[in-house]
C-alpha atoms as a PDB file:
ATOM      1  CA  UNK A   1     -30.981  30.377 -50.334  1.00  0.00           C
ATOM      2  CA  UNK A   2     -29.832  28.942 -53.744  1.00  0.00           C
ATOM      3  CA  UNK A   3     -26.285  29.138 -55.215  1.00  0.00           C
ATOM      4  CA  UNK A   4     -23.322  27.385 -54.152  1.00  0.00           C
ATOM      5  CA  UNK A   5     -25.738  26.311 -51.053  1.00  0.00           C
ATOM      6  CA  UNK A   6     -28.192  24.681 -53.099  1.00  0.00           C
ATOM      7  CA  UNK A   7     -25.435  22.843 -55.099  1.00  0.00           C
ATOM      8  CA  UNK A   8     -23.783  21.742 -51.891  1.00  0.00           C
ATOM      9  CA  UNK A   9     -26.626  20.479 -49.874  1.00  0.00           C
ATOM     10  CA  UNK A  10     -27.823  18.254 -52.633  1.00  0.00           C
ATOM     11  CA  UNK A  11     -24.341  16.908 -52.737  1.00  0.00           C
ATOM     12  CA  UNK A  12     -25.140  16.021 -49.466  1.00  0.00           C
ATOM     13  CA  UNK A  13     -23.473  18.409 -47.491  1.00  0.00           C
ATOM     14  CA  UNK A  14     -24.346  19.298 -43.825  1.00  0.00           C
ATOM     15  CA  UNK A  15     -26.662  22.389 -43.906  1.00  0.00           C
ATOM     16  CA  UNK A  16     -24.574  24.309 -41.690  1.00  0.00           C
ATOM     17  CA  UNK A  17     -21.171  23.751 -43.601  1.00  0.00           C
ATOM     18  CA  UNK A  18     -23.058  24.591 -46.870  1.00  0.00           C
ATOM     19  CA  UNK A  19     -24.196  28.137 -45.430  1.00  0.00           C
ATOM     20  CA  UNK A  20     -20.436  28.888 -44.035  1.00  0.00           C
ATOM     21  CA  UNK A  21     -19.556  27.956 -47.850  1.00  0.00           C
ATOM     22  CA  UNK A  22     -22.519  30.153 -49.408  1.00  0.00           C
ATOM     23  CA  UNK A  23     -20.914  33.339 -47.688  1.00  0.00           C
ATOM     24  CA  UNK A  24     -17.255  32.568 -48.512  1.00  0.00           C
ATOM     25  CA  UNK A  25     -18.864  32.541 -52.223  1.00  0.00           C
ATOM     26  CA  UNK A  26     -21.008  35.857 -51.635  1.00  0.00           C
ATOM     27  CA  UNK A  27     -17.251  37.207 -50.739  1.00  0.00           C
ATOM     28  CA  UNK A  28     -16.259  37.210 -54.118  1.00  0.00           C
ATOM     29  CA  UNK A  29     -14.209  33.537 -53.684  1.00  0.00           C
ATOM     30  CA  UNK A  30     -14.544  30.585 -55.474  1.00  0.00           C
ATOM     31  CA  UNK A  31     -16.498  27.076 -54.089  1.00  0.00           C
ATOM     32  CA  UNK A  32     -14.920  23.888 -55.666  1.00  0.00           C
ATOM     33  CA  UNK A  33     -16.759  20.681 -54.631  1.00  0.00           C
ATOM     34  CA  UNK A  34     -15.355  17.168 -55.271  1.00  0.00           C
ATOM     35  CA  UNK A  35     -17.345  14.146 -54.509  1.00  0.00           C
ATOM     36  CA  UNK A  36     -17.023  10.293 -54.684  1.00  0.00           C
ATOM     37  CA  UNK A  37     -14.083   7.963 -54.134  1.00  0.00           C
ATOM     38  CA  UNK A  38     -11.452   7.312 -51.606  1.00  0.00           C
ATOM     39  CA  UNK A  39      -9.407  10.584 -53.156  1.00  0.00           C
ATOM     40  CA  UNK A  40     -10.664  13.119 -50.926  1.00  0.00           C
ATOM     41  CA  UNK A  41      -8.171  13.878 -49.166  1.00  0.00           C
ATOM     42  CA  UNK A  42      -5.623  13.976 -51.818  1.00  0.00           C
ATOM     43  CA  UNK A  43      -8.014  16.359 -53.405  1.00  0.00           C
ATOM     44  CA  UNK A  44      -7.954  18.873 -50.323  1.00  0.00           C
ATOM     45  CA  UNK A  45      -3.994  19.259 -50.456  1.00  0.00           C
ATOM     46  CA  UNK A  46      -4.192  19.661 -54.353  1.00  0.00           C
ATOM     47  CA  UNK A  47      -6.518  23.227 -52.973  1.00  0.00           C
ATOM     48  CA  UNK A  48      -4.219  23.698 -50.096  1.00  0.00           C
ATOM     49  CA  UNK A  49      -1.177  23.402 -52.696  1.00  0.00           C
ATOM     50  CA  UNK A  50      -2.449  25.930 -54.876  1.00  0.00           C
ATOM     51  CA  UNK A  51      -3.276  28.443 -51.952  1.00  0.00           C
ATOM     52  CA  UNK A  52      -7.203  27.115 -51.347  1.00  0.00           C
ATOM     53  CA  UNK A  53      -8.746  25.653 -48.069  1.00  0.00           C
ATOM     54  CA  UNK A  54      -9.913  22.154 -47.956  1.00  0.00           C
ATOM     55  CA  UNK A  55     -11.801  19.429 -46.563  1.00  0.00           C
ATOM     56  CA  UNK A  56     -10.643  16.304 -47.566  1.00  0.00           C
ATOM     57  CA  UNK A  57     -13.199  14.032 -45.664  1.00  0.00           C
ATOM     58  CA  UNK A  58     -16.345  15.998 -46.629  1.00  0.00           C
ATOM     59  CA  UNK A  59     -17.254  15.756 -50.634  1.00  0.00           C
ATOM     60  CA  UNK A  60     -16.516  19.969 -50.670  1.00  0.00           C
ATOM     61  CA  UNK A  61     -14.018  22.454 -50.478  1.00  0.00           C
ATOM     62  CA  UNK A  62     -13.619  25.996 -51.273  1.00  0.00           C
ATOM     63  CA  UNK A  63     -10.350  27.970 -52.323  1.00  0.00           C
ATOM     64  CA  UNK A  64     -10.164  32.489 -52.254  1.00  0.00           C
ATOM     65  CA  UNK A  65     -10.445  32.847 -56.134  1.00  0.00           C
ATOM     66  CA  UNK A  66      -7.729  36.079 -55.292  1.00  0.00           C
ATOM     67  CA  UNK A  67      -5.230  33.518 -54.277  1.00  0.00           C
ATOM     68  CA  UNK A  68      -5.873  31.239 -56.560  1.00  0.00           C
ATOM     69  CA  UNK A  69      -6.116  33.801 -59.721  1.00  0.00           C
ATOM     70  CA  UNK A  70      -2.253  35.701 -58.685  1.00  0.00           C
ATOM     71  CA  UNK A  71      -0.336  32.918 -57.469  1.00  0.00           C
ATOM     72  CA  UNK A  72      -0.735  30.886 -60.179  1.00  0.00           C
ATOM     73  CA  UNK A  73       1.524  27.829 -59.777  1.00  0.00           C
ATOM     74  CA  UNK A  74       2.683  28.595 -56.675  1.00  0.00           C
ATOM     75  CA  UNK A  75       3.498  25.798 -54.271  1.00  0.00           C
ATOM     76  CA  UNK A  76       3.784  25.797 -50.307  1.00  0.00           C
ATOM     77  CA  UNK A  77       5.940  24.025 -48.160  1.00  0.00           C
ATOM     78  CA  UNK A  78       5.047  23.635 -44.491  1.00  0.00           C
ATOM     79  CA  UNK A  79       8.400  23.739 -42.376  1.00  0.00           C
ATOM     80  CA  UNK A  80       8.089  21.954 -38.716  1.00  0.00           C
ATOM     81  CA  UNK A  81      10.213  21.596 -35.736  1.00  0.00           C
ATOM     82  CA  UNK A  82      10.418  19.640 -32.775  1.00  0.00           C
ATOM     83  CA  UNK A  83      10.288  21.181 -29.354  1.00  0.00           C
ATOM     84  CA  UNK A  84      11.234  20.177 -25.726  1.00  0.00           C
ATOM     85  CA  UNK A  85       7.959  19.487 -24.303  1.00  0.00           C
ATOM     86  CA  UNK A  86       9.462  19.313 -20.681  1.00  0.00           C
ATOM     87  CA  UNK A  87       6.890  17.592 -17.802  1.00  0.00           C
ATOM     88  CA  UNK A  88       7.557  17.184 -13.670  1.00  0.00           C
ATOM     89  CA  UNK A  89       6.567  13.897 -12.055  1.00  0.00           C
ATOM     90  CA  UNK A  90       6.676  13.613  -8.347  1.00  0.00           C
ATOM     91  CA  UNK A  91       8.255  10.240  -7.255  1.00  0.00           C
ATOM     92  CA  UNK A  92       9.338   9.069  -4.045  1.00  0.00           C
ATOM     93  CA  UNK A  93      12.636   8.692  -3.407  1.00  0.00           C
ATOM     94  CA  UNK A  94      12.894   6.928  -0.046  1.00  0.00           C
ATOM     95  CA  UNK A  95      10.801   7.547   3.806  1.00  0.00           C
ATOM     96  CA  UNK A  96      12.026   8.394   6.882  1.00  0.00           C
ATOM     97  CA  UNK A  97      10.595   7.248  10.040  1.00  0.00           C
ATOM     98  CA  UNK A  98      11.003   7.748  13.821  1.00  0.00           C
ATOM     99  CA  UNK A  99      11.082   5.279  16.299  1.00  0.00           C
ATOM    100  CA  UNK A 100      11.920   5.222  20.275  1.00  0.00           C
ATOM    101  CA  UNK A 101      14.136   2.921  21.669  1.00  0.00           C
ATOM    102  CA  UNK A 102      15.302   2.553  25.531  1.00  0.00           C
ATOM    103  CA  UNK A 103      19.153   3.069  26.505  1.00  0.00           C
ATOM    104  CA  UNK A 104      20.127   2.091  29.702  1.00  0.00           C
ATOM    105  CA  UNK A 105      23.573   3.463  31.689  1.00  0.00           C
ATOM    106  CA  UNK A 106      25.003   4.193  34.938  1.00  0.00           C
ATOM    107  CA  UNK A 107      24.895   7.118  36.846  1.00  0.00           C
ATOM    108  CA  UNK A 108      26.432   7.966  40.035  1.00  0.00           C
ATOM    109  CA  UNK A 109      25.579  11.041  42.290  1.00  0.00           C
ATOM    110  CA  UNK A 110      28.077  11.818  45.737  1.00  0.00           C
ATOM    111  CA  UNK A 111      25.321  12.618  48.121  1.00  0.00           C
ATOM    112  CA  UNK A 112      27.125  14.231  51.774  1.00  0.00           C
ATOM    113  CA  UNK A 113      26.017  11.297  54.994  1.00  0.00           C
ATOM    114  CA  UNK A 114      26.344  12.096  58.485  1.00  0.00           C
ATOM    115  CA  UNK A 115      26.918   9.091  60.967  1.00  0.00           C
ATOM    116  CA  UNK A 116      27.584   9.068  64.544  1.00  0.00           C
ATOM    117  CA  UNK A 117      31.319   7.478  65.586  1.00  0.00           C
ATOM    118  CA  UNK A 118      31.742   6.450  69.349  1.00  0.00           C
ATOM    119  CA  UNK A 119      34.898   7.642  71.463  1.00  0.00           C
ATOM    120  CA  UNK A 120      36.168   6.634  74.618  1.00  0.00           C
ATOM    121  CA  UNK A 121      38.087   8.788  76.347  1.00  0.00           C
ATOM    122  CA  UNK A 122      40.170   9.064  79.741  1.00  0.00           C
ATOM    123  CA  UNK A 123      40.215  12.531  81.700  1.00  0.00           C
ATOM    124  CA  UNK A 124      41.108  12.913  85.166  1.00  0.00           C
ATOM    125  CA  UNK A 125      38.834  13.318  88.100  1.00  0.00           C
ATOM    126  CA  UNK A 126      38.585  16.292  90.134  1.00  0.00           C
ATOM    127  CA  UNK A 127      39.630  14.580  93.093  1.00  0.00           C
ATOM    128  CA  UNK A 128      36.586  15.992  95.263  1.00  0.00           C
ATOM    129  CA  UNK A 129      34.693  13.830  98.001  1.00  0.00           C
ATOM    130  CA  UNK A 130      31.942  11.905  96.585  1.00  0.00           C
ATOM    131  CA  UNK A 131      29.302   9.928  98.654  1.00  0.00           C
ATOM    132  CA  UNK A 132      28.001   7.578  96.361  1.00  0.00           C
ATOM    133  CA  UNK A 133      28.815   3.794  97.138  1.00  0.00           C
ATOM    134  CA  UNK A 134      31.129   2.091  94.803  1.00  0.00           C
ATOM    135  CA  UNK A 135      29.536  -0.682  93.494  1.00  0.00           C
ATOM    136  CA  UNK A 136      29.102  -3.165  90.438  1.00  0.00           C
ATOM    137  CA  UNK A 137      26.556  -3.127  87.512  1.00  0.00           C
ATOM    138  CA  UNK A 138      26.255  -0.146  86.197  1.00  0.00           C
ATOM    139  CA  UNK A 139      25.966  -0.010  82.330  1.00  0.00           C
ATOM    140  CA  UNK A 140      25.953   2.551  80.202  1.00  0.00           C
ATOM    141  CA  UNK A 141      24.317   2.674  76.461  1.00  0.00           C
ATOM    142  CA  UNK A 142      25.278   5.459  74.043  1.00  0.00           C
ATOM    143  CA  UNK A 143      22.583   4.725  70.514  1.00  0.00           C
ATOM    144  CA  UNK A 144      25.005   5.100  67.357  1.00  0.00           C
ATOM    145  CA  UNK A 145      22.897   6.759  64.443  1.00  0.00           C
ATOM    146  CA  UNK A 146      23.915   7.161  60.363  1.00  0.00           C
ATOM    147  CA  UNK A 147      21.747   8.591  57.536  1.00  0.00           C
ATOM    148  CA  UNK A 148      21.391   6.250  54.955  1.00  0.00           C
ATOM    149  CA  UNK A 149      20.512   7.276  51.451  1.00  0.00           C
ATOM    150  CA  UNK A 150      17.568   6.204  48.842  1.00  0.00           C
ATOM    151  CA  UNK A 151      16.791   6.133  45.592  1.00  0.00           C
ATOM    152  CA  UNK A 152      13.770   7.112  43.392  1.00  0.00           C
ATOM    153  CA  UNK A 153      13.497   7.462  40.040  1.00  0.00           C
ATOM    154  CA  UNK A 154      10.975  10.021  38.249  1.00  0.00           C
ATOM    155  CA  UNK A 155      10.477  10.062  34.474  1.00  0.00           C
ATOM    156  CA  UNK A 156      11.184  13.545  32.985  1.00  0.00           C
ATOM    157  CA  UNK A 157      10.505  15.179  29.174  1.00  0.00           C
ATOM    158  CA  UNK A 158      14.139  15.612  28.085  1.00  0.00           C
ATOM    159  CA  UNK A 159      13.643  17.181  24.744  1.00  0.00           C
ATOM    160  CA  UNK A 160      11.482  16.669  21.745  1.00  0.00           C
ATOM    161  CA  UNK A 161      12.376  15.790  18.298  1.00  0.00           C
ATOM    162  CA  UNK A 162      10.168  16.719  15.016  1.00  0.00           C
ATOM    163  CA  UNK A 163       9.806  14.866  12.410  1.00  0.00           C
ATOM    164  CA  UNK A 164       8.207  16.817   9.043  1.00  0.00           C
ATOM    165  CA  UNK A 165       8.813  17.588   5.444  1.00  0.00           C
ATOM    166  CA  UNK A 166       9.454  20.800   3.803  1.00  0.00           C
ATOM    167  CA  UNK A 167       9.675  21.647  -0.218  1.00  0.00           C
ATOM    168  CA  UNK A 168      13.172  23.136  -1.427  1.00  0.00           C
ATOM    169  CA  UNK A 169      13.349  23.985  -4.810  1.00  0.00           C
ATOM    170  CA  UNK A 170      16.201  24.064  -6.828  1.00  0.00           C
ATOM    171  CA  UNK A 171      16.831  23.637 -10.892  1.00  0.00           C
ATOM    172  CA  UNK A 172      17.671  20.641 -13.147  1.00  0.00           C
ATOM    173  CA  UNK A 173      19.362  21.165 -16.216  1.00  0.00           C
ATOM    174  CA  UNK A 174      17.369  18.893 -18.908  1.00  0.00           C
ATOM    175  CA  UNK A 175      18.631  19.115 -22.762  1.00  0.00           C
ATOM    176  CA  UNK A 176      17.869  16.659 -25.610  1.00  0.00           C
ATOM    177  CA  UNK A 177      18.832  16.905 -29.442  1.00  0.00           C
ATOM    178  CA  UNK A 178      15.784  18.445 -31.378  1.00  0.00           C
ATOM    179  CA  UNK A 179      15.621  18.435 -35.423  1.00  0.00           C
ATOM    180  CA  UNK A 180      13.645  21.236 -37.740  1.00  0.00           C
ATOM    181  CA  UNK A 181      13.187  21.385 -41.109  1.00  0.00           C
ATOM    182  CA  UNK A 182      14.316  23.940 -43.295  1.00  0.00           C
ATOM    183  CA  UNK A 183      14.040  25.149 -46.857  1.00  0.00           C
ATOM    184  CA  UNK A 184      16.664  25.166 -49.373  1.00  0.00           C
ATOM    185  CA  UNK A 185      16.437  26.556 -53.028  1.00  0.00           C
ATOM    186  CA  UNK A 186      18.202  24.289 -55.689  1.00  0.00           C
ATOM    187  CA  UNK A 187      18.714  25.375 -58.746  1.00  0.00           C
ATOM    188  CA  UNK A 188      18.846  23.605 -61.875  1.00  0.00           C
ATOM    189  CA  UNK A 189      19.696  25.635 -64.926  1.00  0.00           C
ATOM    190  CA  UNK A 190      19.646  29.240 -65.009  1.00  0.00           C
ATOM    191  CA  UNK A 191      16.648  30.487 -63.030  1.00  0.00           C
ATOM    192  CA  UNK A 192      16.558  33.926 -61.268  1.00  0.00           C
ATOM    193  CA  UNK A 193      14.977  33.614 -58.145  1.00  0.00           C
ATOM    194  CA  UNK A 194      13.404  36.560 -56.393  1.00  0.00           C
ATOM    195  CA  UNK A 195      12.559  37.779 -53.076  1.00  0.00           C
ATOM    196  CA  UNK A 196      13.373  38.006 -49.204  1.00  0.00           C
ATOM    197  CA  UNK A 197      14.462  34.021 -49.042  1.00  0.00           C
ATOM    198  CA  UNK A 198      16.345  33.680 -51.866  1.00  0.00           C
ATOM    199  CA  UNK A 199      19.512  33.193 -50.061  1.00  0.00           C
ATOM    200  CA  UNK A 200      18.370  29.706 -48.785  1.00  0.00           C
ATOM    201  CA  UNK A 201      20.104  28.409 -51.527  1.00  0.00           C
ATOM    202  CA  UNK A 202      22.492  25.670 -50.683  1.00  0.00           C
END
């Protein structure tokens, strides 16, 4: 392939990196390689810095030679915040069980009882003849009846209770202090400072 590849590949760079660097140079931009030491990553920010792309734990990196030749000493500052990153957790909060237990009370029904009551009563005769002897001994038995009244007891299904769970939604209001970083132009001297953020001065 030759060019930049060639140079990279015997520096020991992956194939496939050194072909993705090969067309970034047939593009017109500029291939800066850096090898050895423990500085490589302080080299890749020294690229990003000045408007280039970097990789600071492979021995190359590559900056657009566009960038690079109109921004000349220009200087980027990466401004961050910090965000609510809010997450649900499902907990339990308690259980509830059902259990049976038996009750016992008193209950009284008026049920309506018929009995039989003997009378004995004196009414006069009709004074008519009669033939039959008088005599001694005779009895006479009348039987004496009640109703009486029973009890049974029958198990019945009085009502049933359910027992489930259902989901209810409703909102929780959840705020926490967050911090982001902003720029600020300070001046030192008389410097005229251009363009659409120039009022961040402070």
């Amino acid at each position: 392939m030759g060019g930049a590849y060639d140079d990279l590949t015997a520096k020991g760079l992956p194939e496939q990196d050194a072909q993705y660097y090969q067309q970034e140079f047939d593009a017109g931009r500029s291939v800066v390689a850096v090898t050895g030491g423990n500085r490589l990553d302080e080299a890749a920010q020294i690229l990003s810095n000045y408007g280039g792309y970097g990789t600071g734990r492979r021995s190359a990196a590559y900056g657009t030679q566009q960038q690079m030749a109109g921004t000349e000493g220009e200087q980027r500052m990466q401004l961050r915040e910090e965000q609510l990153q809010v997450y649900k957790q499902p907990v339990e909060t308690g259980r509830v069980g059902l259990r049976k237990e038996v009750t016992s009370e008193q209950q009284s029904v008026d049920v309506p009882v018929t009995h039989e009551e003997v009378y004995i009563e004196r009414r006069p005769g009709s004074g008519q003849p009669s033939d039959a002897p008088i005599g001694e001994g005779e009895t006479y038995r009348v039987p004496v009846r009640e109703e009486q009244v029973g009890v049974n007891k029958q198990q019945v299904v009085r009502e049933e209770v359910a027992l489930g769970k259902k989901q209810v939604q409703d909102t929780r209001n959840v705020s926490d202090t967050v911090r982001r970083e902003e720029a600020r132009v300070e001046r030192e001297g008389d410097v005229n400072v251009q363009g659409e953020d120039a009022d961040l001065e402070q």
